[in-house]
Protein backbone atom coordinates (compact mmCIF):
# COMPACT_ATOMS: atom_id res chain seq x y z
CA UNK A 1 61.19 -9.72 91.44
CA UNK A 2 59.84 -12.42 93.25
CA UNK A 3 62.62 -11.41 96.12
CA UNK A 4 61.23 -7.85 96.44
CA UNK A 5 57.53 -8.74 96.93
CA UNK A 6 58.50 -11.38 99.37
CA UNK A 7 60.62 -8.27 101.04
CA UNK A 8 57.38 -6.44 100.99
CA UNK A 9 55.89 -9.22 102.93
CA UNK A 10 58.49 -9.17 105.46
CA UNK A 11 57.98 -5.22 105.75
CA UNK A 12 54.06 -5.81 106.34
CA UNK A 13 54.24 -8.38 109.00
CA UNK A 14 57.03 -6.01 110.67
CA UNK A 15 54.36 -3.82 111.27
CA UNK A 16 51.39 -5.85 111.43
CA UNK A 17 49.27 -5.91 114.78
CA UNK A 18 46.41 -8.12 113.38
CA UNK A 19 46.41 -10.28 116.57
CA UNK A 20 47.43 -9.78 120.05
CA UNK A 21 51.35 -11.95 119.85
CA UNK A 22 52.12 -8.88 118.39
CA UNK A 23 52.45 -6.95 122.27
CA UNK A 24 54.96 -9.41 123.07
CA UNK A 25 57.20 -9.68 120.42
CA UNK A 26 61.00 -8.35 120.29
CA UNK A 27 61.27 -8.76 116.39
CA UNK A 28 58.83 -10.34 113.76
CA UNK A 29 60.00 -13.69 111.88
CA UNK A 30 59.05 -13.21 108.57
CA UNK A 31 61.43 -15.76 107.11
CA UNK A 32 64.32 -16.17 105.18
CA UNK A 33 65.62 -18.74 102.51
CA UNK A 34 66.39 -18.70 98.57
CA UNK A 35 62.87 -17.05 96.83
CA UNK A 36 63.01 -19.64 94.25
CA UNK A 37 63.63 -22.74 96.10
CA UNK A 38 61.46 -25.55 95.27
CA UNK A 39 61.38 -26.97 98.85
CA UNK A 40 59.23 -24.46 101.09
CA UNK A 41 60.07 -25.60 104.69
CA UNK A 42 57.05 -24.18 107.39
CA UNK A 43 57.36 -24.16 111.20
CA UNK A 44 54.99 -23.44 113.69
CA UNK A 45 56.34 -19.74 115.15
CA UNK A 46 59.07 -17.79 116.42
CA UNK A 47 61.28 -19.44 119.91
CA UNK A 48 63.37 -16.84 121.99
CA UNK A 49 66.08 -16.87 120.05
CA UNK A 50 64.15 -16.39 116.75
CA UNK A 51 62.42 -13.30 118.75
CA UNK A 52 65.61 -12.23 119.67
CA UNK A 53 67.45 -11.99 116.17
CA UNK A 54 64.20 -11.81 113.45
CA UNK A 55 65.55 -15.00 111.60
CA UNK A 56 63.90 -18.49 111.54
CA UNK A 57 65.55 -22.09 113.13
CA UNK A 58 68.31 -20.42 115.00
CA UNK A 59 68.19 -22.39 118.26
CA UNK A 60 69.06 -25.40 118.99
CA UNK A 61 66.28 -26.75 117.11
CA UNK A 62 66.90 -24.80 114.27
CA UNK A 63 71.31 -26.11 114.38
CA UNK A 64 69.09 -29.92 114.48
CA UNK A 65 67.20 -28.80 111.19
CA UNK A 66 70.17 -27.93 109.34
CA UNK A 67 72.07 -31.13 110.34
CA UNK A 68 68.65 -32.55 109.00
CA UNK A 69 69.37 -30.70 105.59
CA UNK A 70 72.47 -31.81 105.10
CA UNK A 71 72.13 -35.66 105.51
CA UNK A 72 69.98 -35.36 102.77
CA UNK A 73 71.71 -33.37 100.28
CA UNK A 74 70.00 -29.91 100.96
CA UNK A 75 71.57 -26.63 102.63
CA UNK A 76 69.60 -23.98 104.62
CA UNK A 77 70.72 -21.31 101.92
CA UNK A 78 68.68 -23.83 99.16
CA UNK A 79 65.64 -23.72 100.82
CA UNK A 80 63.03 -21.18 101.91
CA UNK A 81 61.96 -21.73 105.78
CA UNK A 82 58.78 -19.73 107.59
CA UNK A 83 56.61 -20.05 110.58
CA UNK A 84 52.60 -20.54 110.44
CA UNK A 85 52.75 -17.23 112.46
CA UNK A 86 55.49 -14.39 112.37
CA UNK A 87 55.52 -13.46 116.27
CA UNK A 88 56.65 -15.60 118.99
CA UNK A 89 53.56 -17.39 121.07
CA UNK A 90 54.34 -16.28 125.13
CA UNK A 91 56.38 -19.29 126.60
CA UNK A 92 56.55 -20.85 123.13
CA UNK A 93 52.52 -22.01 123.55
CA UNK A 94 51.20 -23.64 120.42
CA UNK A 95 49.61 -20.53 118.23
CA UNK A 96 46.11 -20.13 119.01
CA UNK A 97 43.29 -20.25 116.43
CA UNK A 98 42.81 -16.55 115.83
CA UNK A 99 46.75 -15.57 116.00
CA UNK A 100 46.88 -18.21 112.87
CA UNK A 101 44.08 -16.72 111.33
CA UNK A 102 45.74 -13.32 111.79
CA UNK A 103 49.13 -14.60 110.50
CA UNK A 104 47.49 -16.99 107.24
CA UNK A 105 47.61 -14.32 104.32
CA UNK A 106 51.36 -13.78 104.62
CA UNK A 107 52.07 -17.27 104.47
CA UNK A 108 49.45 -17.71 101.89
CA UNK A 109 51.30 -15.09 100.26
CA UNK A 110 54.93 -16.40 100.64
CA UNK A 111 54.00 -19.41 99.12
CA UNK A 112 52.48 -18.05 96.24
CA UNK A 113 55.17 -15.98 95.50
CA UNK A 114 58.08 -18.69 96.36
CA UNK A 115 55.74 -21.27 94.12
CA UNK A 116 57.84 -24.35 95.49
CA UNK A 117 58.15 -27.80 94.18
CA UNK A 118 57.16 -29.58 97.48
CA UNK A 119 56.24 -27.92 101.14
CA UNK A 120 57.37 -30.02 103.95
CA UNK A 121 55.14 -29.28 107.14
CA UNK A 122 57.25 -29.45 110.63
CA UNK A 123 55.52 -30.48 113.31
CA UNK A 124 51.84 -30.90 113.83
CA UNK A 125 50.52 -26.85 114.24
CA UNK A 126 52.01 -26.50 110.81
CA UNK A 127 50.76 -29.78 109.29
CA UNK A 128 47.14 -29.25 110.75
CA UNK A 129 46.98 -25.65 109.56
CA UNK A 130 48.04 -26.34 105.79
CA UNK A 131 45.78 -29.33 105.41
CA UNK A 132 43.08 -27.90 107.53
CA UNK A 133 42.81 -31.59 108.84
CA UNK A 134 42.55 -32.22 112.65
CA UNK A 135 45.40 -35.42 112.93
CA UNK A 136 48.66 -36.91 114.65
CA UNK A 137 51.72 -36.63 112.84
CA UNK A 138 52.22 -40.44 113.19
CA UNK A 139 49.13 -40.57 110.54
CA UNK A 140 50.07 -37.80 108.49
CA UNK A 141 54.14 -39.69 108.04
CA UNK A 142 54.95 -41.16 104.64
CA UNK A 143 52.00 -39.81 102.40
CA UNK A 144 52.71 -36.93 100.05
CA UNK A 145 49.81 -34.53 100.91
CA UNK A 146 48.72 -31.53 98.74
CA UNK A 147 48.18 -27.67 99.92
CA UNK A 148 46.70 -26.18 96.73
CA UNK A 149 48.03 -28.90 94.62
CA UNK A 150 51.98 -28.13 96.13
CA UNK A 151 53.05 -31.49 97.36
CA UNK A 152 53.17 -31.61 101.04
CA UNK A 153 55.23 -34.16 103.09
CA UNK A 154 55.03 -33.86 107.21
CA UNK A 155 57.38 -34.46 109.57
CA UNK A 156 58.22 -33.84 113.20
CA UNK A 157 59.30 -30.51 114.61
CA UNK A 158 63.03 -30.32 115.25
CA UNK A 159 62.10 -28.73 118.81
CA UNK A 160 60.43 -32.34 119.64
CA UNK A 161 63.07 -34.22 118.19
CA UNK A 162 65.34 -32.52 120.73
CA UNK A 163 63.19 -33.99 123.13
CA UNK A 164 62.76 -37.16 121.66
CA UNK A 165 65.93 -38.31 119.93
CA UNK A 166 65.09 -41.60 118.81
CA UNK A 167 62.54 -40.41 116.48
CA UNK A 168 65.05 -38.47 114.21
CA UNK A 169 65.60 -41.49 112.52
CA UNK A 170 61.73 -40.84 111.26
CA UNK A 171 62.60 -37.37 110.64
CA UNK A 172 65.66 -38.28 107.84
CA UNK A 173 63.57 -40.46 106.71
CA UNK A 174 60.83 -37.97 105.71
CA UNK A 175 63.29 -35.77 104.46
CA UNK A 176 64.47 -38.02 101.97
CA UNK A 177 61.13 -38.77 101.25
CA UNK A 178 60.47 -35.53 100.53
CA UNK A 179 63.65 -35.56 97.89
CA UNK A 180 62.24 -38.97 96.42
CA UNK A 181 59.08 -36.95 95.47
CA UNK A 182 60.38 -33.63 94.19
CA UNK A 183 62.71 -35.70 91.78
CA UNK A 184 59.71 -37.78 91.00
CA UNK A 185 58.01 -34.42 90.28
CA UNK A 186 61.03 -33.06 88.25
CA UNK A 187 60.64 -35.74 85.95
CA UNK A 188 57.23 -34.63 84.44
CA UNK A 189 57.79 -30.56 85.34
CA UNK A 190 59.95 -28.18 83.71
CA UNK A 191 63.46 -28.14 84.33
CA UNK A 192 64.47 -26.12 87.76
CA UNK A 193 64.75 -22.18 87.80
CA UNK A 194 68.04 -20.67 87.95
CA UNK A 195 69.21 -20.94 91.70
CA UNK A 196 66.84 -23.36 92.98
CA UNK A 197 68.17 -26.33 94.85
CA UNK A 198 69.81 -29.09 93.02
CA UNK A 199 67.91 -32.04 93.06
């Protein structure tokens, strides 16, 4: 069930032209992952590539993400991955304002359908947007943050870390801090659903 509404989400931002990223755009990026993963993964929007093939992460940035996954136990099929906004920015701009106004319900949506464990937030546009909190993600790092009372960990975007290699150090880091505190969580919660990532 919850993988048909979240395929009715998809279909709605495939059409959607709420904000003006939509006159640009080759194909929308909905996002893709298991729909009952307890680790919701959210980027800031849509690269060339990800314009290009409709699909979240595929770049370079997105091969750097999965390596990420794996060193920490997790693969890409185990977790759920989406963008603050569905359309890619022109030149790969940070989203403005109104075009993650525009883009808010579906991933408002997604997330209440997907109802994961923990959220990590990739890079700053998707940290500042979820907490609503105007900060640098050296003083969001290593603090487990709530969106709606979902844990929320931050950590860099994979496209800086490309840029800035000695910081993905940090990035594992986070990511197994982000494990730490969904098996901290799994203690006290109900046991997993059926196809959710193992712990």
């Amino acid at each position: 069930m919850g993988a048909e509404l979240l395929a009715a989400v998809a279909a709605e931002v495939a059409g959607c032209t709420l904000c003006p990223l939509h006159r640009g755009r080759t194909l929308t990026v909905p996002g893709e992952g298991n729909p009952v993963s307890d680790v919701l993964l959210v980027g800031e929007g849509p690269g060339a590539r990800e314009d290009a093939t409709g699909r979240p992460f595929v770049g370079p940035a997105g091969q750097l993400l999965d390596e990420l996954l794996g060193s920490v136990g997790w693969a890409r099929e185990h977790v759920f991955i989406a963008n603050v906004v569905k359309c890619r920015p022109p030149g790969n701009r940070d989203p403005e304002p109104d075009e993650i106004s525009a883009c808010r319900p579906y991933l408002d949506r997604q997330i209440a359908l997907i109802e994961p464990k923990i959220i990590v937030a990739l890079g700053r546009s998707a940290a500042t947007t979820l907490l609503e909190a105007d900060a640098s993600i050296a003083s969001l790092r290593g603090r487990v943050h709530r969106y709606r009372g979902v844990p929320l960990v931050v950590t860099y975007h994979p496209a800086y870390l490309l840029r800035n290699l000695p910081d993905k150090a940090k990035a594992w880091e986070d990511l197994l801090f982000a494990r730490q505190t969904l098996r901290a969580a799994a203690v006290t919660d109900v046991p997993p659903r059926a196809g959710s990532l193992p712990l």
